[in-house]
Protein backbone atom coordinates (compact mmCIF):
# COMPACT_ATOMS: atom_id res chain seq x y z
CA UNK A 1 28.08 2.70 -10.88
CA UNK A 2 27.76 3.12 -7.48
CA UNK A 3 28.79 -0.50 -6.60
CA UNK A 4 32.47 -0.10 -8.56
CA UNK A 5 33.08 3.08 -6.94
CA UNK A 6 32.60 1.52 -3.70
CA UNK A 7 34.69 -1.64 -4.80
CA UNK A 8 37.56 0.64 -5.76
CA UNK A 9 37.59 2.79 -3.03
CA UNK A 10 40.93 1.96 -0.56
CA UNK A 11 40.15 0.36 2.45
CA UNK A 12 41.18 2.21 5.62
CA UNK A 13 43.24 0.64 8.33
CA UNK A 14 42.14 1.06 11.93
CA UNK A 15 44.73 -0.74 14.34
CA UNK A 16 46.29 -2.74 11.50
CA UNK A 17 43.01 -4.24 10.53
CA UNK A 18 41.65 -3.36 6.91
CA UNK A 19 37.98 -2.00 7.67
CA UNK A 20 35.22 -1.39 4.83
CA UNK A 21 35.31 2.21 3.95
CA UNK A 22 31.46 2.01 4.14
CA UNK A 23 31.85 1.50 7.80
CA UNK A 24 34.36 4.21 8.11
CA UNK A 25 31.48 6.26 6.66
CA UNK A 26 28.99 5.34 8.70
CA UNK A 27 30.44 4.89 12.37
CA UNK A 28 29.58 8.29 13.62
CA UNK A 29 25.86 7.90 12.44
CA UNK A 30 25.60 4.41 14.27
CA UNK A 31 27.78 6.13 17.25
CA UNK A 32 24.82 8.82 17.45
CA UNK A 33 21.80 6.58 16.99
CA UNK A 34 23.12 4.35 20.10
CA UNK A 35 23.26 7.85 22.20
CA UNK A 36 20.10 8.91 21.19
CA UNK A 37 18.40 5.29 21.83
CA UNK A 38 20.30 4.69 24.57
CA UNK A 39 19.09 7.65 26.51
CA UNK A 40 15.22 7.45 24.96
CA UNK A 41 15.48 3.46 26.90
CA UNK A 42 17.35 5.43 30.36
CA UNK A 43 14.25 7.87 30.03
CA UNK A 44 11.59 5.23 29.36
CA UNK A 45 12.31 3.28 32.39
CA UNK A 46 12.51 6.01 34.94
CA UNK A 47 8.91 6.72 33.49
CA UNK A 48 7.76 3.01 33.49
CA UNK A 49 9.32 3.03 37.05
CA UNK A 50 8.30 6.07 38.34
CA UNK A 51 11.79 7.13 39.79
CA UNK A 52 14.93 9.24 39.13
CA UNK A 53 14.10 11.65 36.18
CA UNK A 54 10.33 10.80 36.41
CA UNK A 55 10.55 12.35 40.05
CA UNK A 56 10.70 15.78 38.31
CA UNK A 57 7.82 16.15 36.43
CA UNK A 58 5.07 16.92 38.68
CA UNK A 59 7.17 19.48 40.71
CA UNK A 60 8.35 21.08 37.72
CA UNK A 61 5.04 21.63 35.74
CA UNK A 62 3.69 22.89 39.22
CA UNK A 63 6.93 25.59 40.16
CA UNK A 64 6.59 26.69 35.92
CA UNK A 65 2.35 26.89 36.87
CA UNK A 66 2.93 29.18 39.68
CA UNK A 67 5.06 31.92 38.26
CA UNK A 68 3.06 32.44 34.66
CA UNK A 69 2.55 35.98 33.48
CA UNK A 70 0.72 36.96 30.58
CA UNK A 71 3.52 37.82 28.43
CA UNK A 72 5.70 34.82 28.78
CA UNK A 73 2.52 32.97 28.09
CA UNK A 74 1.89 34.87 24.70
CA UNK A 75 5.41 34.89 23.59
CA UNK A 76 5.68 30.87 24.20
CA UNK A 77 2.43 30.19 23.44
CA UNK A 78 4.12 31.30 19.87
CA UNK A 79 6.85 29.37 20.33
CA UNK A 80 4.44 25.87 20.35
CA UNK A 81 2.10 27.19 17.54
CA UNK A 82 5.46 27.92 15.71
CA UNK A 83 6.44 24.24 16.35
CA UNK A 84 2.83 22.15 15.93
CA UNK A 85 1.39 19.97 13.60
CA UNK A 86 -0.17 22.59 11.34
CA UNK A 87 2.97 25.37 10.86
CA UNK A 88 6.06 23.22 10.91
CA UNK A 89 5.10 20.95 7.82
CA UNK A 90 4.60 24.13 6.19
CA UNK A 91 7.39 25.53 7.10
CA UNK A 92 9.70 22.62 6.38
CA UNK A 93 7.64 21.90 2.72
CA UNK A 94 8.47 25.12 1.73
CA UNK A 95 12.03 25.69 3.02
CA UNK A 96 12.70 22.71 1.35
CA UNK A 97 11.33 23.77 -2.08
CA UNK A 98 13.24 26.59 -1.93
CA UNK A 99 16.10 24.86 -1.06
CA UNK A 100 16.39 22.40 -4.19
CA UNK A 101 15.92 25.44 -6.07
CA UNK A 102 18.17 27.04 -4.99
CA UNK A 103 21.29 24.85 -4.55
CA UNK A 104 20.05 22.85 -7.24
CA UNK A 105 20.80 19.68 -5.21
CA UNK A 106 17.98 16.99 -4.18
CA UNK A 107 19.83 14.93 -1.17
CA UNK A 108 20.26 17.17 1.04
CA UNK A 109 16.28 18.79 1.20
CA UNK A 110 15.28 15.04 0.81
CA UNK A 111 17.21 13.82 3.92
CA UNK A 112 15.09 16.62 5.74
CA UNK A 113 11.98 15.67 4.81
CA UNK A 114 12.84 12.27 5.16
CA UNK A 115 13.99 12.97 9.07
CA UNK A 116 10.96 14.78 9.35
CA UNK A 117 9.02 11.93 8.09
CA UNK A 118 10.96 9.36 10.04
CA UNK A 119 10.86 11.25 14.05
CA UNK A 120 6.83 12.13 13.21
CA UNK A 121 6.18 8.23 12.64
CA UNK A 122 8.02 7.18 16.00
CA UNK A 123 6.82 9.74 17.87
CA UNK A 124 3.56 8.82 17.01
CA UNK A 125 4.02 4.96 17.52
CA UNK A 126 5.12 5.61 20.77
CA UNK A 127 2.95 7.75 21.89
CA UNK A 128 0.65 4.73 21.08
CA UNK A 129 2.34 2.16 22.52
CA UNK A 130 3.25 3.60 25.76
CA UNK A 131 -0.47 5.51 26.02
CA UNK A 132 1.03 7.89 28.91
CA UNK A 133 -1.49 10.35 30.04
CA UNK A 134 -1.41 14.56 29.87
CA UNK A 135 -0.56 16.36 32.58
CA UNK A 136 -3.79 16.82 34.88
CA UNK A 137 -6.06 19.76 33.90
CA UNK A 138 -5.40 22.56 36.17
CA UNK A 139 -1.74 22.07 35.27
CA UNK A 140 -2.78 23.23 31.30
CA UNK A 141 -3.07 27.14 30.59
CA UNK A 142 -6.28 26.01 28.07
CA UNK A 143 -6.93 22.26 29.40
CA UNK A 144 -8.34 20.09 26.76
CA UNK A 145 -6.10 21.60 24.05
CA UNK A 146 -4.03 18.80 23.42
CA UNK A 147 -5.87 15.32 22.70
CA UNK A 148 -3.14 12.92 21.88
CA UNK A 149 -0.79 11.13 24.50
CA UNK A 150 1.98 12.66 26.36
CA UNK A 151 5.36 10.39 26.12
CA UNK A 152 7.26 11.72 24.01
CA UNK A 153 6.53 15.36 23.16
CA UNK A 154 5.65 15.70 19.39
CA UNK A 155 6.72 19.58 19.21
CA UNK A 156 9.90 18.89 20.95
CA UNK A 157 11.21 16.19 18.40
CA UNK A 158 9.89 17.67 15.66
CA UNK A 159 11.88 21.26 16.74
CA UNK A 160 14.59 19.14 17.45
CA UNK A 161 14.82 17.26 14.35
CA UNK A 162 14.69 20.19 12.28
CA UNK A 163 17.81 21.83 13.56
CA UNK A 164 19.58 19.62 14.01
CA UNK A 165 19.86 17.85 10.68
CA UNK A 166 18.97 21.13 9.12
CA UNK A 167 22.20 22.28 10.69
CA UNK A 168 24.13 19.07 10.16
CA UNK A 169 23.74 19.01 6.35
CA UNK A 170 24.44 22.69 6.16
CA UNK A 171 27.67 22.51 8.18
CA UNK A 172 28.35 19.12 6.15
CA UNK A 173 28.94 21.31 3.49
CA UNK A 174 31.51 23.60 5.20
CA UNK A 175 33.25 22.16 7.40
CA UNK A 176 34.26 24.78 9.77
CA UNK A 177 34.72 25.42 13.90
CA UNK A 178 32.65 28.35 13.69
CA UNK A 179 29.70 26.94 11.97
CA UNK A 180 30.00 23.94 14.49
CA UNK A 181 29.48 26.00 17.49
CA UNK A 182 26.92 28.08 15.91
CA UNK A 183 24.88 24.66 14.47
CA UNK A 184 25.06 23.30 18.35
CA UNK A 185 24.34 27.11 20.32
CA UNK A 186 21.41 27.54 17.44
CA UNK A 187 20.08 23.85 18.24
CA UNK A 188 20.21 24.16 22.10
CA UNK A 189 18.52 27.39 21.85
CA UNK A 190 15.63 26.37 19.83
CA UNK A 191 15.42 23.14 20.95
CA UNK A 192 15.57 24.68 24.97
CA UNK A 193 12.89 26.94 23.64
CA UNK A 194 10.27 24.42 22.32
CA UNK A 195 10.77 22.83 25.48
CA UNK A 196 10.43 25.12 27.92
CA UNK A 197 6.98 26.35 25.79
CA UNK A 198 5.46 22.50 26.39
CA UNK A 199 6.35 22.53 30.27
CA UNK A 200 5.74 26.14 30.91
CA UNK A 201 1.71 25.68 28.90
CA UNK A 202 1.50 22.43 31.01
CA UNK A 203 0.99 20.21 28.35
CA UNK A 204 4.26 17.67 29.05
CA UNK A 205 6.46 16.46 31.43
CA UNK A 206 9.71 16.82 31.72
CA UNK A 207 10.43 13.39 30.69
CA UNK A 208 8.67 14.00 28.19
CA UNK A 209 10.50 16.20 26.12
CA UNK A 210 13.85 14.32 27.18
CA UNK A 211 12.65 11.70 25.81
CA UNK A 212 11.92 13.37 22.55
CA UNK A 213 15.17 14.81 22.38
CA UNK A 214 16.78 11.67 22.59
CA UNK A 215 14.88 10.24 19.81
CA UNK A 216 15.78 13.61 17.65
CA UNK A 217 19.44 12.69 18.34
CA UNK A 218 18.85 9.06 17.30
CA UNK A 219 17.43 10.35 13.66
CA UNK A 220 20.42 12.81 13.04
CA UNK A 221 22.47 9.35 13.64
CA UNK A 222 20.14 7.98 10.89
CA UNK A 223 20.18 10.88 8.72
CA UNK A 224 24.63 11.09 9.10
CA UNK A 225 25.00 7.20 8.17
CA UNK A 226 22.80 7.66 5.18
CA UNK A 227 24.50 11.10 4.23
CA UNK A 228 27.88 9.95 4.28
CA UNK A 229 26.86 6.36 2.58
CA UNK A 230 25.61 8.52 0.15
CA UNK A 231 28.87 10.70 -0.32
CA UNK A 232 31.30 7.63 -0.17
CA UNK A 233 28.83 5.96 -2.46
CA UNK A 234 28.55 8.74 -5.34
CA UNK A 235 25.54 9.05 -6.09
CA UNK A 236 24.45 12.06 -7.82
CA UNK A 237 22.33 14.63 -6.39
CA UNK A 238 22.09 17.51 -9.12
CA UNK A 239 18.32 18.78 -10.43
CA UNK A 240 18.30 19.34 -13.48
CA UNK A 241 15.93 22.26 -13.95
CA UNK A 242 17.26 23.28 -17.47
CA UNK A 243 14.48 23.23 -20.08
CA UNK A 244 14.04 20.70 -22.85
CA UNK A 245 16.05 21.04 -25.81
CA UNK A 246 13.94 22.62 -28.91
CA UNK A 247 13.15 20.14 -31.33
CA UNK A 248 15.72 19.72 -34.66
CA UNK A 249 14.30 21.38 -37.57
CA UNK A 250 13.83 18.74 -39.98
């Protein structure tokens, strides 16, 4: 059971002191959530304030305005469809499916959808709470598009979310300084991407998407606590997809 394994697991010892091996597990997952929160709060109040970071938005939405061509607004107009509401779920329910199937594992497709899940429902209870305002009209390539509030961007944590736990639980798996750098150049690219797409089309601010990235960070913290709980804990994660056993003749 998963409560003896734990029980008979050694303690570690971290300056002499015998520390819960539970902890040990989770301490990097906390360590992350505090970044991530930590910066969402640094974000927040330079847009409740109206100062530091918050002193970038306007200018940047109006120097990205200014230099649009019709290609770069195709190719990331492709980017943000690539990234909404409507594609990613698909995306993510089907990568996932194929996934389990594949590695014949449930935990680690689970704690995607679950992250998924999880940055969708703060994203949108913030977005509620704090009620900022879009970017004005003439800053949109097609104004009216977007509906919902602006703080935080809902594209941006959602990209953001996706590779990086995607990538986490992948490189969880093999452990390597290669895969590292490729999880984090892979992340920053996609995640710069998605980014770039909602400031370039005018539809956030640069605090915005900070913001959202922050929170993103915050959920991998989540999704690494619960992983490596999980691992220290034992609990099985196989799918069994072998058929029933035929019936004994009588």
């Amino acid at each position: 059971m998963t409560s003896e394994r734990l029980a008979r697991a050694p303690r570690p010892r971290v300056l002499g002191v015998s520390v819960s091996p539970v902890l040990v597990a989770v301490a990097p997952g906390i360590l992350l959530v505090a970044i991530g929160v930590g910066g969402f709060l640094g974000v927040f109040d330079a847009v409740r304030e109206q100062d530091d970071l918050a002193l970038l938005d306007e200018p940047v939405l109006v120097w990205l305005s200014d230099r649009r061509t019709g290609l770069s607004t195709s190719l990331l107009t492709a980017v943000t469809n690539a990234f909404g509401p409507v594609v990613l779920p698909i995306i993510v329910a089907l990568g996932c499916l194929v996934w389990v199937l594949i590695a014949k594992r449930w935990r680690d497709p689970g704690l995607l959808v679950g992250a998924m899940l999880l940055s969708t429902g703060i994203s949108v209870l913030i977005k509620a709470a704090v009620a900022r305002p879009r970017p004005d009209d003439e800053l949109m390539t097609v104004p009216g598009v977007e509906s919902s509030f602006s703080f935080p961007s809902g594209h941006t944590i959602g990209a953001a979310t996706l590779v990086l736990v995607s990538g986490y639980l992948i490189w969880s798996r093999h452990r390597t300084g290669r895969r590292f750098v490729l999880w984090a150049l892979a992340s920053v690219v996609v995640v710069a991407m998605v980014a770039v797409s909602r400031l370039y089309l005018g539809y956030h601010f640069v605090t915005d998407v900070l913001a959202a990235v922050s929170l993103a960070l915050a959920v991998l913290g989540v999704v690494v606590a619960v992983h490596r709980w999980l691992r220290v804990a034992g609990v099985e994660e196989t799918v069994d997809t072998s058929s029933a056993a035929p019936a004994e003749r009588r």
